[in-house]
Protein backbone atom coordinates (compact mmCIF):
# COMPACT_ATOMS: atom_id res chain seq x y z
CA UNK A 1 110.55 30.15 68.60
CA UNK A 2 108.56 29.68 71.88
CA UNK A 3 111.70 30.81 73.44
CA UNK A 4 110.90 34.37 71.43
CA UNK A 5 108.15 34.21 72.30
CA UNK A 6 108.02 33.75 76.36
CA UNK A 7 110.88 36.24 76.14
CA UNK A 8 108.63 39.04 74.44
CA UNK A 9 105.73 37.94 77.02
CA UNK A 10 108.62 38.68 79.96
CA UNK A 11 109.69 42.20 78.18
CA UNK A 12 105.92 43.26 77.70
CA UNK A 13 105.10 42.04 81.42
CA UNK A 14 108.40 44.08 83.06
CA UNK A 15 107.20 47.36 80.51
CA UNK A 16 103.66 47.14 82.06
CA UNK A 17 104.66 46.63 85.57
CA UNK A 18 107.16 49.58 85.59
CA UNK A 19 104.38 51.68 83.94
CA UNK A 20 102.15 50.83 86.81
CA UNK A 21 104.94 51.35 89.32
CA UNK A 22 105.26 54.55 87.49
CA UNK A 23 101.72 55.63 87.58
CA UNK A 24 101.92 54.69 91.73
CA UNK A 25 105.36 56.58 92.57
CA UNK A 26 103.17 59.92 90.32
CA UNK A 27 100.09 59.62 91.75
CA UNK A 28 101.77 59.07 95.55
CA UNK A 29 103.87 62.25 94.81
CA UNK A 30 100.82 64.22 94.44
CA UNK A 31 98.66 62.85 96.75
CA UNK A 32 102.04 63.78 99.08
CA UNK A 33 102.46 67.42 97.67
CA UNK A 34 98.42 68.24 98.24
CA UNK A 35 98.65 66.84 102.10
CA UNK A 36 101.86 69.00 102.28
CA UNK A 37 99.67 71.98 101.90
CA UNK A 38 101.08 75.48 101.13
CA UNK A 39 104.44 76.57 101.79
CA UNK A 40 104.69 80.40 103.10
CA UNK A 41 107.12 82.46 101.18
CA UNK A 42 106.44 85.45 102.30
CA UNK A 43 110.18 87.82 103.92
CA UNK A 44 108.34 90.07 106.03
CA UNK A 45 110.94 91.01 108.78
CA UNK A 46 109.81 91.93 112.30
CA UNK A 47 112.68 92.71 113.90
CA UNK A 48 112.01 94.49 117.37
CA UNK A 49 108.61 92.76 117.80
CA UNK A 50 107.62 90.41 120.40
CA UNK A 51 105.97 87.03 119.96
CA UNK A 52 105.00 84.83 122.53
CA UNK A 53 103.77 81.42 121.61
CA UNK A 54 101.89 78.84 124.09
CA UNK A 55 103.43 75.30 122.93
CA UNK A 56 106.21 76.78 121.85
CA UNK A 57 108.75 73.69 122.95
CA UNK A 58 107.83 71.37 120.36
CA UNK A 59 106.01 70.54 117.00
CA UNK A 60 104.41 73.58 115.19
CA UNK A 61 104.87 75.99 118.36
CA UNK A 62 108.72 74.88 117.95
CA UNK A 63 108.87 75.40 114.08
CA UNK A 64 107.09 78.80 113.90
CA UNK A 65 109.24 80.09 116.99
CA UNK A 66 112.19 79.38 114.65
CA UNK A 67 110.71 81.13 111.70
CA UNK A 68 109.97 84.47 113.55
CA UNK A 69 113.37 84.44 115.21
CA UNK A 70 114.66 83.93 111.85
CA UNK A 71 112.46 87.34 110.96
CA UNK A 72 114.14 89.18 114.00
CA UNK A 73 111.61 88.68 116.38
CA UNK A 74 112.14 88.54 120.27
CA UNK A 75 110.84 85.14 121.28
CA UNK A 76 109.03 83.82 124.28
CA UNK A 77 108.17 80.51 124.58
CA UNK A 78 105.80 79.38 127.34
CA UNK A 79 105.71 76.15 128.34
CA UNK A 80 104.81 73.55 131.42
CA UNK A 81 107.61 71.37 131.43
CA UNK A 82 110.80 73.59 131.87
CA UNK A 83 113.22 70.81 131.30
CA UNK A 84 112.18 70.48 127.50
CA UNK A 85 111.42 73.74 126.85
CA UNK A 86 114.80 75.20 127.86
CA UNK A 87 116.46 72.30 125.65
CA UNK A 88 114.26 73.76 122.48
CA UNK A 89 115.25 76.94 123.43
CA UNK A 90 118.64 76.09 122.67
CA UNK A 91 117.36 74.32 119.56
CA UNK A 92 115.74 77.69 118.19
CA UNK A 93 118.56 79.88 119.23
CA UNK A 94 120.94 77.25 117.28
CA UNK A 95 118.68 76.89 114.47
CA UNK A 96 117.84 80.48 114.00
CA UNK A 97 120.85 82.54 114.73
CA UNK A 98 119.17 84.14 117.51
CA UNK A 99 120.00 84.73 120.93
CA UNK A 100 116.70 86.47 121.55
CA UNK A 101 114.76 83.25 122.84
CA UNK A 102 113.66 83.09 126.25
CA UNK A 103 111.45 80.51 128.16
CA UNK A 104 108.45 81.43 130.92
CA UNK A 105 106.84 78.40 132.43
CA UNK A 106 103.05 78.44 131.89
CA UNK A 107 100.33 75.29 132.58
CA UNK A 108 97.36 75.98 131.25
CA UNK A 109 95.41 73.12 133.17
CA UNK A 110 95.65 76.02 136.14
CA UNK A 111 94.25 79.46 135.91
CA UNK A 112 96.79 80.61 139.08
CA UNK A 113 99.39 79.96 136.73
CA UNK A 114 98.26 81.62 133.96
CA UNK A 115 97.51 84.30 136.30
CA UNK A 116 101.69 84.04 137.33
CA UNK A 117 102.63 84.12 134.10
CA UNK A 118 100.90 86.90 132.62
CA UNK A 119 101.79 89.27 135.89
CA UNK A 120 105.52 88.14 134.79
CA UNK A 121 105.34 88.93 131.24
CA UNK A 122 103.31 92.44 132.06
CA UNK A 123 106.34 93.32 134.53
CA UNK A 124 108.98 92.00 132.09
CA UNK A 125 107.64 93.12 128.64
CA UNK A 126 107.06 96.43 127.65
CA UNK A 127 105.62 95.07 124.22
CA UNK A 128 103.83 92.05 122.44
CA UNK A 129 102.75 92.07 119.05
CA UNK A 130 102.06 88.44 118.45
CA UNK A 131 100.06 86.06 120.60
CA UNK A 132 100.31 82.66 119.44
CA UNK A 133 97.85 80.50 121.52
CA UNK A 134 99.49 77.00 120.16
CA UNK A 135 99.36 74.40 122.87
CA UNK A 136 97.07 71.78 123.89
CA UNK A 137 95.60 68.56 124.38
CA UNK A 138 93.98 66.05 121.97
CA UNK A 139 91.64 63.36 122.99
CA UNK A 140 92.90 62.61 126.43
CA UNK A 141 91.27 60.35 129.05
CA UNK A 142 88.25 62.55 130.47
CA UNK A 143 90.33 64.67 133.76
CA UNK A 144 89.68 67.89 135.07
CA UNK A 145 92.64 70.75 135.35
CA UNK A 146 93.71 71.71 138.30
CA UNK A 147 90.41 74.08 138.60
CA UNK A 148 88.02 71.55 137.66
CA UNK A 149 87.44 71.87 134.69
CA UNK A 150 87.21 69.01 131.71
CA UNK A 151 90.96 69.01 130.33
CA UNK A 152 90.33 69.72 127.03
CA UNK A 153 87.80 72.75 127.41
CA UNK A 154 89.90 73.89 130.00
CA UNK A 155 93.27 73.88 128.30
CA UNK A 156 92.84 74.07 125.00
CA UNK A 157 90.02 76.88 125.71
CA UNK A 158 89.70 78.65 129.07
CA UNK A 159 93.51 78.64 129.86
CA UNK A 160 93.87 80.95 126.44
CA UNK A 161 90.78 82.36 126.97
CA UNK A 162 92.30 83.47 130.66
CA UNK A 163 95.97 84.05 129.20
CA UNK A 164 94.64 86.44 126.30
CA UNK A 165 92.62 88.55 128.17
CA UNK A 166 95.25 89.11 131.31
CA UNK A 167 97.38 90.68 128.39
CA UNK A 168 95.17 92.22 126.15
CA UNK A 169 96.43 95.63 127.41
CA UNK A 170 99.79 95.21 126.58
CA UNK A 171 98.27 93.73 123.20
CA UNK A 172 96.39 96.80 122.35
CA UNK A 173 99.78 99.00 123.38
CA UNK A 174 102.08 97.55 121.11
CA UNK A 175 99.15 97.71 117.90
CA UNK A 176 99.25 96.79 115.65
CA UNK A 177 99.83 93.41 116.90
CA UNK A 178 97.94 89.77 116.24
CA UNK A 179 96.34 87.19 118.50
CA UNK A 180 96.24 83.85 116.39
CA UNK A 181 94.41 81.02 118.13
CA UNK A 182 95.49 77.46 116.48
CA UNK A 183 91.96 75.24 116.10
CA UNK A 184 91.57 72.45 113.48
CA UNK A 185 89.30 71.12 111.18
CA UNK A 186 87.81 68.77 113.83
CA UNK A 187 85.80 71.31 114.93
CA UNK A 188 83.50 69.84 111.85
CA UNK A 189 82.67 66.95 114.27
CA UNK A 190 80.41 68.50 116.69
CA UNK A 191 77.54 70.60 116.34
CA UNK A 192 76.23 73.25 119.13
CA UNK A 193 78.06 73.50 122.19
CA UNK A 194 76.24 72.11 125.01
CA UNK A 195 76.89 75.21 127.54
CA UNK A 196 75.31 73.66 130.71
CA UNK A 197 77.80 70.51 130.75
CA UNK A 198 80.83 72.03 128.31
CA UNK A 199 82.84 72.92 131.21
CA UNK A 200 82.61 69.80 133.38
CA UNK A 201 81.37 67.34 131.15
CA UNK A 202 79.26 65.46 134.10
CA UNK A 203 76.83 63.86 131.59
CA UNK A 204 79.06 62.21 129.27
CA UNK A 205 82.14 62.10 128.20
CA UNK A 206 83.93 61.18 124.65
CA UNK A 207 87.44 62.27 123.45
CA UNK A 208 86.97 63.23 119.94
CA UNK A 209 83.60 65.34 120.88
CA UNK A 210 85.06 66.95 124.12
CA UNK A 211 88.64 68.01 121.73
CA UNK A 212 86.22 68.56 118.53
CA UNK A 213 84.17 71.46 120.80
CA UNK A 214 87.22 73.07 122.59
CA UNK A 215 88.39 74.10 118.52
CA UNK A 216 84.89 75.13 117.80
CA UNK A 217 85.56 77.39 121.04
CA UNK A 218 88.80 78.53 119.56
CA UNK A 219 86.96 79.68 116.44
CA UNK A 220 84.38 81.71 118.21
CA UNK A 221 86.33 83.36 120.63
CA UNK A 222 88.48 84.39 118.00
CA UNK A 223 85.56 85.76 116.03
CA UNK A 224 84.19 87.63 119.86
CA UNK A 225 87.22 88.80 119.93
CA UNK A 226 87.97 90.50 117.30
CA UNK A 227 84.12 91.85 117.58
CA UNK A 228 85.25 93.57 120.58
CA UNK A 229 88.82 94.69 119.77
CA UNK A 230 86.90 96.67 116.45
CA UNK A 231 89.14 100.12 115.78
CA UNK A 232 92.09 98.73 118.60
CA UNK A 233 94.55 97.77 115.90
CA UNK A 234 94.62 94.56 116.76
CA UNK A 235 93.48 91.83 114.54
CA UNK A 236 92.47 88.29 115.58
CA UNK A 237 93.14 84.76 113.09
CA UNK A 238 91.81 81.07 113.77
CA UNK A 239 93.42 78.14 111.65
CA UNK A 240 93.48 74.97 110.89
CA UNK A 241 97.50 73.32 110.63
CA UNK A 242 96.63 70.13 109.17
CA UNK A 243 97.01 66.91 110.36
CA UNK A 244 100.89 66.59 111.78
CA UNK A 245 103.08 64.22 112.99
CA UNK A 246 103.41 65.77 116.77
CA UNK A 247 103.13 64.57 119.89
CA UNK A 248 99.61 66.19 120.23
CA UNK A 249 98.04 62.85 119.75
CA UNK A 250 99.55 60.70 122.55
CA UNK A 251 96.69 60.58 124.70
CA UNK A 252 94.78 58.50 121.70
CA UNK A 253 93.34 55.24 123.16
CA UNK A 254 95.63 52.64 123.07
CA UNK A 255 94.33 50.69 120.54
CA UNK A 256 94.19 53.64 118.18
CA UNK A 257 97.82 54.38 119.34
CA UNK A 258 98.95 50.93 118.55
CA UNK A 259 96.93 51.16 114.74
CA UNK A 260 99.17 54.18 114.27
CA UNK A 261 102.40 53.09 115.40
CA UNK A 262 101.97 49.98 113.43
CA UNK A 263 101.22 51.99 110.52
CA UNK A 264 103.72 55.04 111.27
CA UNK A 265 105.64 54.64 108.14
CA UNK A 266 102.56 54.69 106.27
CA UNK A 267 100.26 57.06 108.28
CA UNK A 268 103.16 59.80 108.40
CA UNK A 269 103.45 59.63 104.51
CA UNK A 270 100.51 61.13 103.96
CA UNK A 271 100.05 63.49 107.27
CA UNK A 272 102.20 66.89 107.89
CA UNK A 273 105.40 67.60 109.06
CA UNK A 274 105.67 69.84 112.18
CA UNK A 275 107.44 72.47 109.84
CA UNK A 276 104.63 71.76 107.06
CA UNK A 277 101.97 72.28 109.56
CA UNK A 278 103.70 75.28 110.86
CA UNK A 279 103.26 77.58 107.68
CA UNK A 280 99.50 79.06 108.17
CA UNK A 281 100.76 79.91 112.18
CA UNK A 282 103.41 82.01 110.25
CA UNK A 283 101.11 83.14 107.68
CA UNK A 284 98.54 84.53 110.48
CA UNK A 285 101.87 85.42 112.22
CA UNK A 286 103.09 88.00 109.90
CA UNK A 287 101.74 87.91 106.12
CA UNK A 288 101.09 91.58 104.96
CA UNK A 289 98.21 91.38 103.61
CA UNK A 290 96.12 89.73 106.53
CA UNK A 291 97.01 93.41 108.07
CA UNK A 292 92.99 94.88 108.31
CA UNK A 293 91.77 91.18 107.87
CA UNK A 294 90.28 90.09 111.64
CA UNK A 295 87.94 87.34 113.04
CA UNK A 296 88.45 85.06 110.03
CA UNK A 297 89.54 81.47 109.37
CA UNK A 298 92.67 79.84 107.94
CA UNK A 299 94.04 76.50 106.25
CA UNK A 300 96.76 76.00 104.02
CA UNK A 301 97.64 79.56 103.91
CA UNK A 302 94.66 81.09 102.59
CA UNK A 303 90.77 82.13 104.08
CA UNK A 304 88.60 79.24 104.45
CA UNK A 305 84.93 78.93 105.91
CA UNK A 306 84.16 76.97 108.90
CA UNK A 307 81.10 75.42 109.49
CA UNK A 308 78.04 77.19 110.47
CA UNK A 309 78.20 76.64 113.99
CA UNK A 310 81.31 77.95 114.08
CA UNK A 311 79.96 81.28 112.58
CA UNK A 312 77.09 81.83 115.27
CA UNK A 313 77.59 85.19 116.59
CA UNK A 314 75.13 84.38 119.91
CA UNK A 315 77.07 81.53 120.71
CA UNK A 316 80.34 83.05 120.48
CA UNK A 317 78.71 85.91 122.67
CA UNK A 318 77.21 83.06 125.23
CA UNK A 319 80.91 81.37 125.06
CA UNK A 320 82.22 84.39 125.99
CA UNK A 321 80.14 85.36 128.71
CA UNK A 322 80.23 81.67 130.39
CA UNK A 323 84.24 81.82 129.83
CA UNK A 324 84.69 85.33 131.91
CA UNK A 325 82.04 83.70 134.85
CA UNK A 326 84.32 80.74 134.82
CA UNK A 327 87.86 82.39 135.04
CA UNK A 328 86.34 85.40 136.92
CA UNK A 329 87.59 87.87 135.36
């Protein structure tokens, strides 16, 4: 009888284990399909357009390169290391069917060669209807590009800033065409920009804060920009991927780096997939209805507000004005 017994205590025990295991594996595949975000769907073709994406070589840049050659788009991917970018260029032609990928070598830590690589594309390209502004830098050691400038501002801000601008007549030609400048929700972190130390950062000097203001930059020069590109045909889009597993964060402090390698099997469960966090770049990139839609920001596929910094029209005016004294243009 106690045999029963301690039998029917070892059924009822496995039963309310492999509930609970249940309730886990349910409640993990949800938590995993929110953090996945939205999935784009949308079969706009573009054939005979030209995109150009910053970043292009790798993570997101890589993933939406493949999705617009997949739409019929001619692709230009500009990168600083030529090595890698010519081997994803023979990833995205494979992957995508397409022979119309080409690579243009661009660093954005130095205005001369943004400078060279916009007077290359302007001689080359008699069209370009998407400008992806995709690569950068996240929480590196404080450095200055090649001009002087703090890394982060200068790459992630002033190098687009430059890059858009040397081609915004070529832009405006080929209208209706898109500039989409990728930020991120870390622009949260920060409150005003500090204009008299943003570009050099001579005071002091913190990772998260320095990359946390360069996306609050991306925000308001897209919403400057499309302020002053009113009645061009050419509409402007800031958004936030996600959190991804890329190689954006390997300039994290190494004990951070060493928390997240430890964890990787656990962190990258519930963080993006470069293809995941690619679907809002395609969404800005070509979804219909964002056609009259301009100066706005993205996540997860849909309009979303950023903070009120973020929407201060005489700061993105001041950015603006300190950016075009800083490149001189």
């Amino acid at each position: 009888m106690e045999n029963i017994e301690t039998i029917q205590e070892c059924v009822f025990d496995h039963k309310i284990a492999l509930i609970a295991i249940s309730i886990i594996i349910v409640a993990l595949w949800g938590i995993r399909k929110y953090i996945k975000g939205a999935m784009y769907n949308g079969k706009r073709r573009i054939d005979g357009k030209t995109a150009i994406i910053t970043g292009g070589n790798t993570g997101i840049g890589k993933e939406t390169a493949i999705d617009l050659a997949k739409r019929g788009a001619k692709v230009i991917i500009a990168c600083r290391d030529m090595t890698r970018a010519n081997a994803a260029a023979d990833d995205i032609k494979r992957i995508s069917g397409s022979k119309e990928i080409y690579v243009r070598h661009l660093d954005l830590a130095s205005l001369k060669s943004v400078r060279t690589f916009a007077e290359n594309i302007k001689r080359t390209e008699k069209r370009i209807d998407i400008l992806l502004n995709n690569a950068g830098v996240m929480a590196c050691p404080y450095g200055k590009t090649v001009d002087g400038f703090e890394m982060q501002f200068g790459v992630n801000h002033l190098g687009h800033f430059l890059l858009t601008n040397l081609l915004l007549d070529l832009i405006k030609k080929s209208a209706p065409s898109r500039i989409i400048n990728v930020s991120s929700f870390a622009h949260v972190f920060t409150g005003p920009l500090d204009f008299d130390d943003i570009a050099k950062r001579e005071k002091s000097y913190s990772e998260i804060r320095a990359y946390s203001q360069s996306k609050l930059c991306n925000i308001l020069f897209t919403k400057q920009l499309a302020s002053r590109l009113t009645g061009t045909g050419v509409t402007t889009y800031s958004l936030h991927p996600g959190s991804i597993n890329t190689e954006l964060a390997r300039h994290m402090r190494v004990k951070v780096k060493f928390i997240m390698e430890a964890l990787y099997f656990i962190i990258t469960f519930f963080i993006k997939t470069p293809y995941e966090g690619a679907q809002t770049n395609i969404y800005c990139a070509v979804e219909e209805s964002l056609d009259n839609e301009t100066g706005k920001y993205y996540s997860d596929c849909a309009e979303t507000t950023p903070t009120k910094t973020a929407l201060d029209d005489g700061a993105a005016k001041k950015l603006w004005e300190l950016s075009e004294k800083l490149v001189e243009l």
